[in-house]
N, C-alpha and C. Protein backbone atom coordinates (compact mmCIF):
# COMPACT_ATOMS: atom_id res chain seq x y z
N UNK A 1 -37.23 61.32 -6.15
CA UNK A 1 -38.10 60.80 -7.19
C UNK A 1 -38.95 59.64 -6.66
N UNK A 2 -38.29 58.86 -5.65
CA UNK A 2 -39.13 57.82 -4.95
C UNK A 2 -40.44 57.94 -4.45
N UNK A 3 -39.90 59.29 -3.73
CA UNK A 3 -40.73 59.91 -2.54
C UNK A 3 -41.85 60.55 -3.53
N UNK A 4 -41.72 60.83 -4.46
CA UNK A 4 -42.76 61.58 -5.36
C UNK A 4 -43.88 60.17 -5.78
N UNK A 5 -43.27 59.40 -6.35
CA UNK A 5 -43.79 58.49 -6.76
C UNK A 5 -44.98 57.87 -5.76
N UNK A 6 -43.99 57.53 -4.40
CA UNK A 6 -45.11 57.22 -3.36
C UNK A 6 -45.87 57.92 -3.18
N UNK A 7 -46.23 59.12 -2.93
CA UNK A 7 -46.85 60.11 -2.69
C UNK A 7 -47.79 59.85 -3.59
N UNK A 8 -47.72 60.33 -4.92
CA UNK A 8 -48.98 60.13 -5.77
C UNK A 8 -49.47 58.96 -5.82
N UNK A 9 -48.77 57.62 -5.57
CA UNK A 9 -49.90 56.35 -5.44
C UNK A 9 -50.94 56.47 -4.18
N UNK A 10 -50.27 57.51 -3.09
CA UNK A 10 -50.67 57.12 -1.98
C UNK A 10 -52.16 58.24 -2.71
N UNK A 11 -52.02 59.39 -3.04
CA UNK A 11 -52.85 60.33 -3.49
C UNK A 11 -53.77 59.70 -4.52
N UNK A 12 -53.63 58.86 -5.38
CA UNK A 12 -54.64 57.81 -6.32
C UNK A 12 -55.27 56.71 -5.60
N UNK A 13 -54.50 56.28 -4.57
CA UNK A 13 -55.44 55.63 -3.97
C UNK A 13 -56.43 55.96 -2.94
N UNK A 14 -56.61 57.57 -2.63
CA UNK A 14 -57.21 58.04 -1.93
C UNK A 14 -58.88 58.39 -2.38
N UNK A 15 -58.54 58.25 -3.85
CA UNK A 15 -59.84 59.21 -4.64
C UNK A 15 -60.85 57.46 -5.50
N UNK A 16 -59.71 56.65 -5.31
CA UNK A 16 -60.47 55.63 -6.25
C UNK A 16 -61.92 55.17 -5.47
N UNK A 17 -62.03 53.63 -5.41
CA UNK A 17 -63.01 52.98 -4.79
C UNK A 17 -63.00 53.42 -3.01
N UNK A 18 -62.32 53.51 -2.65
CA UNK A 18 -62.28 53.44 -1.41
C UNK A 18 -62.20 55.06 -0.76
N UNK A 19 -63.65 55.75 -0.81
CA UNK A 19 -63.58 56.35 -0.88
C UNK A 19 -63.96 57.01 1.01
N UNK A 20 -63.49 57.68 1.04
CA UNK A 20 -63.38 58.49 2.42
C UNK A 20 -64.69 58.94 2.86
N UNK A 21 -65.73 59.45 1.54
CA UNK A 21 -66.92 60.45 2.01
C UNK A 21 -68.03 59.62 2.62
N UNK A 22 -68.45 59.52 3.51
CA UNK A 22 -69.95 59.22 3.41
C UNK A 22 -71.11 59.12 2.78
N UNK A 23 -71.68 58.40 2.31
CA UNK A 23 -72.72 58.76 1.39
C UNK A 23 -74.27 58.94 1.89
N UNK A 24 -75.15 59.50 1.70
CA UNK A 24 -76.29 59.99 2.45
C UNK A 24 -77.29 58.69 1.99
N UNK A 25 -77.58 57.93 3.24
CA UNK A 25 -77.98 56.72 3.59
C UNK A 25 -79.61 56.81 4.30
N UNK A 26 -80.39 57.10 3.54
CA UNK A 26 -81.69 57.02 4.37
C UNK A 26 -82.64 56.09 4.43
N UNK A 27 -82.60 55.14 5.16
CA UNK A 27 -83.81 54.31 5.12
C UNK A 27 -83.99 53.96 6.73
N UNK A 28 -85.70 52.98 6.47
CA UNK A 28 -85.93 52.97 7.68
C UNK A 28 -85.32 51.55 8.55
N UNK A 29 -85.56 50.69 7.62
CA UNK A 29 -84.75 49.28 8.47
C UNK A 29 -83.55 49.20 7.83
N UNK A 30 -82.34 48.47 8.69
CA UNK A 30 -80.91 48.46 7.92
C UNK A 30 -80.93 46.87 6.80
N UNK A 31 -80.33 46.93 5.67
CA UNK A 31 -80.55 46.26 4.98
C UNK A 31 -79.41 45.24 5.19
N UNK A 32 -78.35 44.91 6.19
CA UNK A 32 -77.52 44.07 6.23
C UNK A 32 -77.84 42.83 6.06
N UNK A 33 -79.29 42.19 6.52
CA UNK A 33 -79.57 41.21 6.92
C UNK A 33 -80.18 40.95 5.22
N UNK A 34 -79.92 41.06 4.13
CA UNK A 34 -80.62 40.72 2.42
C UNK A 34 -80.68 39.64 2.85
N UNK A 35 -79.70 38.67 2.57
CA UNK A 35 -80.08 37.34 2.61
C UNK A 35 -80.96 36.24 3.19
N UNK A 36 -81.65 37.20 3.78
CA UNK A 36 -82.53 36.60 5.20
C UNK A 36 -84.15 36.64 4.68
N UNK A 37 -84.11 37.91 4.07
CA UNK A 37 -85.54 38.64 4.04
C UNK A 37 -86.39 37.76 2.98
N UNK A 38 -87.38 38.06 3.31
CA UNK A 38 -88.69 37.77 2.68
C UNK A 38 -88.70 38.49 0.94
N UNK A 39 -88.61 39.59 1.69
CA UNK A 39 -87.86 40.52 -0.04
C UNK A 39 -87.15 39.57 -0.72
N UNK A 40 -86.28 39.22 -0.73
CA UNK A 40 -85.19 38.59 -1.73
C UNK A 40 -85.67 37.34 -2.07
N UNK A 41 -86.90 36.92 -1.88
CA UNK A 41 -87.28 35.58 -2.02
C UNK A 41 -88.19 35.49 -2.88
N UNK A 42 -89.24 36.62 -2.82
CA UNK A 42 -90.02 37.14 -3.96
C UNK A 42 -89.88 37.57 -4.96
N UNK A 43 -88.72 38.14 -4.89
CA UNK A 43 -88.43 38.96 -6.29
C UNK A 43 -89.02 38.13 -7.23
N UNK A 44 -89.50 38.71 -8.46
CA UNK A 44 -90.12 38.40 -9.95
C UNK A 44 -88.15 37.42 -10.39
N UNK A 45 -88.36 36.93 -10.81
CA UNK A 45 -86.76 36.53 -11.44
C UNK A 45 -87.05 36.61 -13.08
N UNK A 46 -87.97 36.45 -13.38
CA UNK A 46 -88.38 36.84 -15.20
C UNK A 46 -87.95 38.55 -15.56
N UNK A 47 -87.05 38.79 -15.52
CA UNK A 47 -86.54 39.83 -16.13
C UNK A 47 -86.14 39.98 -17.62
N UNK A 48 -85.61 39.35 -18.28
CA UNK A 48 -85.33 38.87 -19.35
C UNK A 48 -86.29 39.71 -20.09
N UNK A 49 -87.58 39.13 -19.94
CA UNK A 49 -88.54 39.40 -21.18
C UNK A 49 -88.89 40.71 -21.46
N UNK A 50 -89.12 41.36 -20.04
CA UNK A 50 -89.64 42.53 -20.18
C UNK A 50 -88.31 44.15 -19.65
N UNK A 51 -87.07 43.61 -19.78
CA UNK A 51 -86.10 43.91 -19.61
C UNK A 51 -86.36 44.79 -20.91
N UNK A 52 -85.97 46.56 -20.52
CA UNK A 52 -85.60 47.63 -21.73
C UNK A 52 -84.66 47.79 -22.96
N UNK A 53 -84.63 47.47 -23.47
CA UNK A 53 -83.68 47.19 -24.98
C UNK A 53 -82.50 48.18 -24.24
N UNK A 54 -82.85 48.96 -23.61
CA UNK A 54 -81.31 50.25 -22.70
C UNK A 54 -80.77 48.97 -21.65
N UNK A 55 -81.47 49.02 -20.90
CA UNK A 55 -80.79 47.79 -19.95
C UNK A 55 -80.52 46.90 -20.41
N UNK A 56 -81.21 46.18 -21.59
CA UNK A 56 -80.14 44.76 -22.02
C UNK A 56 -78.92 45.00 -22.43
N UNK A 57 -78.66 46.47 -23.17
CA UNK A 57 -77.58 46.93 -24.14
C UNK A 57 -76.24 46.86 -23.04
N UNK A 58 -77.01 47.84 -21.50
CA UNK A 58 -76.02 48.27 -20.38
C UNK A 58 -75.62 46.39 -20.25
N UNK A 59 -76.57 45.38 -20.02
CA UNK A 59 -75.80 44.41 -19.45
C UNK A 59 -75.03 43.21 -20.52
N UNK A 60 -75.50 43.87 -21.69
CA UNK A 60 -74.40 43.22 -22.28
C UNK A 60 -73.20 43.47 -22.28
N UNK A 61 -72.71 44.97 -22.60
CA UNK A 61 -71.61 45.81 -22.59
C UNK A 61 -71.00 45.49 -21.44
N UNK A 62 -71.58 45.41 -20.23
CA UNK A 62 -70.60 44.79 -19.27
C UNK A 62 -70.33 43.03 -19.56
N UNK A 63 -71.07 42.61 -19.62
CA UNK A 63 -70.43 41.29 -20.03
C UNK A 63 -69.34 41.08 -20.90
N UNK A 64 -69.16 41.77 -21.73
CA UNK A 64 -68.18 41.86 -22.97
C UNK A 64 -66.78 41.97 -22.19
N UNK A 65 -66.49 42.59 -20.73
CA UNK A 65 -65.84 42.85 -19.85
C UNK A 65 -65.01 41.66 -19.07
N UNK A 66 -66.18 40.82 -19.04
CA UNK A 66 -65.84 39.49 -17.98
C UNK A 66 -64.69 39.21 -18.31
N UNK A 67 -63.84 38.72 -16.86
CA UNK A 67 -62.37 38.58 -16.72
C UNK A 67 -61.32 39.93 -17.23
N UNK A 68 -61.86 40.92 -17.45
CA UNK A 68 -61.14 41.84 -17.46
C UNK A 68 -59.80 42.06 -15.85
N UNK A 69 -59.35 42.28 -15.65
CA UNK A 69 -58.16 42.58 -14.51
C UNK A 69 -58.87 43.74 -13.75
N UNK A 70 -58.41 43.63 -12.82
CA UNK A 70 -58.28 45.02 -11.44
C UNK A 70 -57.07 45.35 -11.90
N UNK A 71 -57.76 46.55 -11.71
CA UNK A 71 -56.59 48.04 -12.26
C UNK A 71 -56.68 49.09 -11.15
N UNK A 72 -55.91 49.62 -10.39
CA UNK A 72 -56.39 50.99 -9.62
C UNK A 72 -56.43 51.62 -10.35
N UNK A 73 -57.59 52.53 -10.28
CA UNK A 73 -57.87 53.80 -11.17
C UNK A 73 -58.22 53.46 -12.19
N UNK A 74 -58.35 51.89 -12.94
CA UNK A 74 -58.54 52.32 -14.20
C UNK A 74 -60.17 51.91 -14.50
N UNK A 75 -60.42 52.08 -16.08
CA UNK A 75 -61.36 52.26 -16.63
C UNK A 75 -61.20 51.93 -18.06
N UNK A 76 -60.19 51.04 -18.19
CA UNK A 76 -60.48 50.25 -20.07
C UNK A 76 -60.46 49.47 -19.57
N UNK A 77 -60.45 48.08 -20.99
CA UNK A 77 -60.86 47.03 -20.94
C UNK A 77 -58.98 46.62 -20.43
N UNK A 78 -58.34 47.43 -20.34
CA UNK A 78 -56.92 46.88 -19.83
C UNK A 78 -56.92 46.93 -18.14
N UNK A 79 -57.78 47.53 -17.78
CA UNK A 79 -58.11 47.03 -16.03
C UNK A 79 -58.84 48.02 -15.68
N UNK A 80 -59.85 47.65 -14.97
CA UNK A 80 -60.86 48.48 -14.19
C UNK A 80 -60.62 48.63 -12.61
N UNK A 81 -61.08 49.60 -11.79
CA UNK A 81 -61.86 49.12 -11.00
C UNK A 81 -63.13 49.11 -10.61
N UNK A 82 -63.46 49.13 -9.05
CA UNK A 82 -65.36 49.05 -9.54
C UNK A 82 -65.98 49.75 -10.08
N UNK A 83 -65.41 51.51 -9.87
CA UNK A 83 -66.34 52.64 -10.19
C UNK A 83 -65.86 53.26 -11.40
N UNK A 84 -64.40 52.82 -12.22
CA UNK A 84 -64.45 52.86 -13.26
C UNK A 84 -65.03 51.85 -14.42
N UNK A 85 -65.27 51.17 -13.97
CA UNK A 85 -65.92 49.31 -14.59
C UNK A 85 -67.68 50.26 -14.58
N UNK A 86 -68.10 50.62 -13.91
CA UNK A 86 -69.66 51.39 -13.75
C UNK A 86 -69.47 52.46 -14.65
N UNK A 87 -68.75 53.16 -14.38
CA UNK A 87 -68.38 54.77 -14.98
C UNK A 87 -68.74 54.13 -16.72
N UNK A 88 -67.75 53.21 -17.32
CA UNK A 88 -67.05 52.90 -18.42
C UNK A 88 -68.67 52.39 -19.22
N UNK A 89 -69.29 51.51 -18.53
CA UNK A 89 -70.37 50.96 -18.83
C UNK A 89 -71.57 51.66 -18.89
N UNK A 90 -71.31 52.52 -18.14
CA UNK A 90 -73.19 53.77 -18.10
C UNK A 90 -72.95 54.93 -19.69
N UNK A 91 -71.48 54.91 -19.11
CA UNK A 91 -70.95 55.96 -20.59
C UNK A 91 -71.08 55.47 -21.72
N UNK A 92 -70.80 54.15 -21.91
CA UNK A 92 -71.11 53.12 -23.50
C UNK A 92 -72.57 53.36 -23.66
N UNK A 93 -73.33 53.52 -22.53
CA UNK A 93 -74.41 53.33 -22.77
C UNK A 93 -75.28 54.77 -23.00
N UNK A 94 -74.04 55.91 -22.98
CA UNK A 94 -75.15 57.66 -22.95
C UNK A 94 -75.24 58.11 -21.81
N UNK A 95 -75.35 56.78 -20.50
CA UNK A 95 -75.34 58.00 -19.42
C UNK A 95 -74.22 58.00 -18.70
N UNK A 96 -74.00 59.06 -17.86
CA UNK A 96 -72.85 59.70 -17.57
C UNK A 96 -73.15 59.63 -16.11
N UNK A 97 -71.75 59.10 -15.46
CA UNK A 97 -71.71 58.73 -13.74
C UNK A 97 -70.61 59.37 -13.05
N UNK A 98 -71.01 59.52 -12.11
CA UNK A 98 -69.40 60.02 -11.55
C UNK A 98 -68.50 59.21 -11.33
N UNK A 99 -67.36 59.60 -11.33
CA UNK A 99 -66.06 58.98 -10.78
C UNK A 99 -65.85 58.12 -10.07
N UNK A 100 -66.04 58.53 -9.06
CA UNK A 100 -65.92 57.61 -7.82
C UNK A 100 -67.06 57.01 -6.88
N UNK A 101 -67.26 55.77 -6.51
CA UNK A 101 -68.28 54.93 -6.21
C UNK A 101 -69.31 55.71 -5.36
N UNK A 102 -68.51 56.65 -3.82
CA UNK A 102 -69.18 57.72 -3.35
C UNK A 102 -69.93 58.20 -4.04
N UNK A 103 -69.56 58.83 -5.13
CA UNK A 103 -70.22 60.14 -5.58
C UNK A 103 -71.44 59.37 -6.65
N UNK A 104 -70.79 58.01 -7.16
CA UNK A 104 -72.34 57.75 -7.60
C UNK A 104 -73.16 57.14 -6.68
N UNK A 105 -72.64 56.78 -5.64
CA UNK A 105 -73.70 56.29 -4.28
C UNK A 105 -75.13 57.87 -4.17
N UNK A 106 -74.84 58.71 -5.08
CA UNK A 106 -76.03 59.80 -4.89
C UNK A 106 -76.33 60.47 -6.42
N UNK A 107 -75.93 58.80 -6.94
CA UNK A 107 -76.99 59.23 -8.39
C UNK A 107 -78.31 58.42 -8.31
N UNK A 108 -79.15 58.88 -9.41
CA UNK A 108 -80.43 57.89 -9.54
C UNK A 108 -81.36 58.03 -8.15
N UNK A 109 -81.93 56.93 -8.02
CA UNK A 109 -83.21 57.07 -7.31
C UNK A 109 -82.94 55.76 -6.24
N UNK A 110 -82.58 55.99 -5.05
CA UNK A 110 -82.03 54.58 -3.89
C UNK A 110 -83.78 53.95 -4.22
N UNK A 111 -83.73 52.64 -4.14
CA UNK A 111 -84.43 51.58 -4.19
C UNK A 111 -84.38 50.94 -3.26
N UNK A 112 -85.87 49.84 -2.93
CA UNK A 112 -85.50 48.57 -1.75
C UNK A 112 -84.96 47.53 -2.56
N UNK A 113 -83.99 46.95 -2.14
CA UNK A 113 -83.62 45.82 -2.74
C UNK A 113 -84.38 44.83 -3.31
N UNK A 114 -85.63 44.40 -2.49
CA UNK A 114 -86.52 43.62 -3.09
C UNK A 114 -87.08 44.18 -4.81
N UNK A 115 -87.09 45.23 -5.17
CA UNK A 115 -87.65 45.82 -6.32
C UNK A 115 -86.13 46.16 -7.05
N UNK A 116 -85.23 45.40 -7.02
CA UNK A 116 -84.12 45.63 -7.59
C UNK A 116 -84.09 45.14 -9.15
N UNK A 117 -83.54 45.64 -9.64
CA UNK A 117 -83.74 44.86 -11.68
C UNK A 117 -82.68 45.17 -12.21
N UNK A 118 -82.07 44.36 -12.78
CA UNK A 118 -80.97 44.24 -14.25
C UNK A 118 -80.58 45.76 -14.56
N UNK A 119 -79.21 45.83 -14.31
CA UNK A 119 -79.24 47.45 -14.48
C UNK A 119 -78.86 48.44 -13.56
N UNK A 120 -79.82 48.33 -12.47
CA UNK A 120 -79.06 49.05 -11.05
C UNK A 120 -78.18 48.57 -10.00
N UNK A 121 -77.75 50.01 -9.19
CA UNK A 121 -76.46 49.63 -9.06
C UNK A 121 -76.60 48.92 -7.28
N UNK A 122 -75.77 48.27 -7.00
CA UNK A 122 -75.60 47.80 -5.67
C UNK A 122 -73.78 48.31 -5.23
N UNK A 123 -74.86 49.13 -4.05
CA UNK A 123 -73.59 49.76 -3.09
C UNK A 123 -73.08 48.84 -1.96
N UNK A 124 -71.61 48.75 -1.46
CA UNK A 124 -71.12 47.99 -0.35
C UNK A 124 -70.22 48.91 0.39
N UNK A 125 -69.81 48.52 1.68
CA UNK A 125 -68.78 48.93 2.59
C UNK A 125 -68.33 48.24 2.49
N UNK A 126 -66.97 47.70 2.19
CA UNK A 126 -66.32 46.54 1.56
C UNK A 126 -65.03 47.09 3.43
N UNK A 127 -65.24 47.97 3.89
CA UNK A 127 -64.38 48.16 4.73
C UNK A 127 -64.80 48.29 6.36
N UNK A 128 -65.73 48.35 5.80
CA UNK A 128 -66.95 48.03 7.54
C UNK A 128 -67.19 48.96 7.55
N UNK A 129 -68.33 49.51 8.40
CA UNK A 129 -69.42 50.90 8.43
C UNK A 129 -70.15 50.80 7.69
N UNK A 130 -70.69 52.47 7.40
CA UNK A 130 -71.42 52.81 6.65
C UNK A 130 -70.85 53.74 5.19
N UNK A 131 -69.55 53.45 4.86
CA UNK A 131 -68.99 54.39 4.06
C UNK A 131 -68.69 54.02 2.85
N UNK A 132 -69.26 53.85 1.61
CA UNK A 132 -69.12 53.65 0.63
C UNK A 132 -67.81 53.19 0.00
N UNK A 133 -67.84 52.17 -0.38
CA UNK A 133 -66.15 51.26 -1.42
C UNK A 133 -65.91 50.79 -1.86
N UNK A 134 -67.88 50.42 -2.66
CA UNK A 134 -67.42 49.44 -3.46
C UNK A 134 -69.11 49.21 -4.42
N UNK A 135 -68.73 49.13 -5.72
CA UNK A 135 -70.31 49.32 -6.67
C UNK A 135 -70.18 48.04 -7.53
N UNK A 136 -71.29 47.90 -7.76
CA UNK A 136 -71.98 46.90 -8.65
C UNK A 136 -73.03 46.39 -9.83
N UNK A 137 -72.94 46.26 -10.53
CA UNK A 137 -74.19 46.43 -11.28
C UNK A 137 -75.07 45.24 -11.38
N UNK A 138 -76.38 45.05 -11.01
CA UNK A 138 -77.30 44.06 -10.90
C UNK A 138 -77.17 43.29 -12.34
N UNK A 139 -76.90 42.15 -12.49
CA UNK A 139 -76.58 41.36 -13.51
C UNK A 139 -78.09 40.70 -14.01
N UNK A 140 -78.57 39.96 -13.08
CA UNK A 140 -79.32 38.83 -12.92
C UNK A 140 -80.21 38.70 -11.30
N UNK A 141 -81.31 37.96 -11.48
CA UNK A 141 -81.77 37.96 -10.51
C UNK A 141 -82.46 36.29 -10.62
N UNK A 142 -82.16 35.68 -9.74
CA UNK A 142 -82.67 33.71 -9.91
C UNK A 142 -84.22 33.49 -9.48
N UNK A 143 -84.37 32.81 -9.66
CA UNK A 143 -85.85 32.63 -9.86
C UNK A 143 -86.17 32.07 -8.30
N UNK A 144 -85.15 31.62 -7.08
CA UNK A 144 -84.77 31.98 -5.57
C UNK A 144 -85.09 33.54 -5.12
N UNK A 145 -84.65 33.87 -5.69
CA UNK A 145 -84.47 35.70 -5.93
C UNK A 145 -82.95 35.67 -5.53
N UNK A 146 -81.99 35.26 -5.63
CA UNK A 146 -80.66 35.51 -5.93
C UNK A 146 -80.54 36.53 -6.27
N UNK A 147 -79.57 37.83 -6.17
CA UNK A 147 -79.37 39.19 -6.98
C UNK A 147 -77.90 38.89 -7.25
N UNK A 148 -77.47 38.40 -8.43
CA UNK A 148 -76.65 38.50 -9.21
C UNK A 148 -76.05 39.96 -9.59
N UNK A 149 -75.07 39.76 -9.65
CA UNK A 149 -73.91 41.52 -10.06
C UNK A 149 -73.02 41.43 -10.40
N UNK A 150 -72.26 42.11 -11.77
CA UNK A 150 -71.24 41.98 -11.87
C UNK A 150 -70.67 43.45 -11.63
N UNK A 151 -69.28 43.44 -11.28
CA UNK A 151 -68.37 44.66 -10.78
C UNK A 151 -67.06 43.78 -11.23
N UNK A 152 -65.89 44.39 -10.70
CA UNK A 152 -64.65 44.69 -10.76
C UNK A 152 -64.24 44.29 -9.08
N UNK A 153 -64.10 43.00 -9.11
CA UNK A 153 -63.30 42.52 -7.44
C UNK A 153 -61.71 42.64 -7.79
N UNK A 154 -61.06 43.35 -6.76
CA UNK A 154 -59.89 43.33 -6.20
C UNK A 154 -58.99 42.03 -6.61
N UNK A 155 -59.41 41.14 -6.18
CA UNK A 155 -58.84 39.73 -6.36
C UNK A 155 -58.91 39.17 -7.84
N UNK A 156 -60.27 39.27 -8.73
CA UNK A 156 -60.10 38.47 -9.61
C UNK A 156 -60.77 39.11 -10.80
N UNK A 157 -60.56 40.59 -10.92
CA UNK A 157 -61.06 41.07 -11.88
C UNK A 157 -62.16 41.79 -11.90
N UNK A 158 -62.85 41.55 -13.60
CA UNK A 158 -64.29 41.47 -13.53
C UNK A 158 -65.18 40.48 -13.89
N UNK A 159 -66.05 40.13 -12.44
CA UNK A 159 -67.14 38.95 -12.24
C UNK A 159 -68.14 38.87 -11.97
N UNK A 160 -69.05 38.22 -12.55
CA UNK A 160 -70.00 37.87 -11.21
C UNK A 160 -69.95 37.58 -10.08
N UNK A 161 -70.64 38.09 -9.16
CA UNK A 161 -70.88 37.83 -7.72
C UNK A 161 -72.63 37.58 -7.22
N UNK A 162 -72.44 36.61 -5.89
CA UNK A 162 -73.98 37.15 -5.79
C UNK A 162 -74.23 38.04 -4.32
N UNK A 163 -75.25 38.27 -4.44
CA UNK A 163 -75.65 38.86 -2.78
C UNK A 163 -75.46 37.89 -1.98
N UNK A 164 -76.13 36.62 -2.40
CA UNK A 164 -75.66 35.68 -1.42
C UNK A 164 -75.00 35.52 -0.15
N UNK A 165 -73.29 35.34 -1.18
CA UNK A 165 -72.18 35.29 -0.69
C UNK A 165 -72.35 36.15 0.72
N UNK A 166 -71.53 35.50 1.95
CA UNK A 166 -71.64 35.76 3.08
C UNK A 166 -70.96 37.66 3.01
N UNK A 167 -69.58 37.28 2.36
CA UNK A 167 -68.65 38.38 2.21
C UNK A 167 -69.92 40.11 1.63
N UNK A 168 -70.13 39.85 0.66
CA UNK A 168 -71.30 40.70 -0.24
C UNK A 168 -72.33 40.99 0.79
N UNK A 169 -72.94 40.09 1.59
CA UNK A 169 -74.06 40.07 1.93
C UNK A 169 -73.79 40.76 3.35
N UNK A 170 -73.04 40.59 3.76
CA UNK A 170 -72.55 41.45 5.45
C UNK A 170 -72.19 42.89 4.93
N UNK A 171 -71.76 43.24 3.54
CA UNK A 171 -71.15 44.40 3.10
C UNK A 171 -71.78 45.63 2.29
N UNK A 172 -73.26 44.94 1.85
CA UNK A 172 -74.36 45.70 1.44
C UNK A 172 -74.86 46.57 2.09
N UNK A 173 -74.89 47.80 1.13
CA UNK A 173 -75.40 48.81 1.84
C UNK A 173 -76.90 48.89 1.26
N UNK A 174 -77.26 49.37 0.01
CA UNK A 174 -78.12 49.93 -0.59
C UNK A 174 -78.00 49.94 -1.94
N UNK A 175 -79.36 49.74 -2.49
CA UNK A 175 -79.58 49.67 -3.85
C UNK A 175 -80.04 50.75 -4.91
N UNK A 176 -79.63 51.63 -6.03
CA UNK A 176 -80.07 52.77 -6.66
C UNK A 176 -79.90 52.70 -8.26
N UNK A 177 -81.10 53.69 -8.56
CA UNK A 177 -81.42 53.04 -10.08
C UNK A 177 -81.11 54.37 -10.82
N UNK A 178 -80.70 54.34 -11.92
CA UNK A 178 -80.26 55.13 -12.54
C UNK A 178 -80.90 55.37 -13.97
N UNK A 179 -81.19 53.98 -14.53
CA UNK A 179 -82.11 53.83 -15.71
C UNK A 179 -83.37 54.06 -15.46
């Protein structure tokens, strides 16, 4: 009964965030270096105003979230993780995402980060490479051009984060819009 038990954690933790597949990555310069660029400095940061009554709805509904717990596998407000915390939030909102962070790493329309807005999602390798493990949803953007996101961290729930951060910012892959 042990041995069963392990087995299926080991099998749930195979399919969650940390996902095995590759995700189809096309661009022409690598975007590791966000924090650096000229892009992220420009960004418009007035989002607010002209922000879609759909996207304010999506980023309230996640806010309602904040400090929620890390959960493997889950997807209520009793613990998330990242790609159920996305999943849970696109669905409140009508649209429908896949499962696992991979598989929405090839929804919507990939974006340059610089043209990023309230709403879409930010992909990471939270494990080094190029392999998808970890999602985000663009929260906020600072009038710096900061790209604010909240997701579902491992450590402390669900928070804000920014690109900033050294950790985030070495771990960014790519940005994709769904709204």
């Amino acid at each position: 009964m042990k041995n069963i038990i392990i087995i299926m954690s080991a099998a749930i933790l195979l399919v969650s965030c940390g996902a095995s597949r590759k995700a189809v990555v096309k661009r022409e310069v690598p975007t590791k270096t966000v924090k650096k660029t000229e892009d992220l400095r420009n960004l418009n940061a007035v989002y607010s105003e002209k922000m879609s009554a759909a996207v304010r709805n999506l980023i309230e509904d996640s806010e309602k979230y904040l400090g929620a717990p890390y959960k493997y596998a889950g997807n209520t407000s009793a613990g998330f993780d990242c790609s159920g915390f996305t999943e849970k939030v696109f669905a409140e909102n009508k649209v429908q995402l896949p499962r696992r962070s991979a598989d929405q790493a090839n929804t919507g329309k990939e974006i340059e980060i610089r043209r990023a807005e309230p709403g879409d999602l930010l992909f990471f390798a939270t494990s080094g490479g190029e392999t998808v493990s970890h999602v985000g949803i663009v929260h906020d953007i600072g009038s710096d051009g900061e790209v604010k996101f909240i997701h579902a961290s491992t450590s402390k729930g669900v928070i804000i984060s920014s690109l900033n951060e050294k950790y985030w910012n070495k771990a960014y892959l790519f940005t994709r819009r769904v709204l």
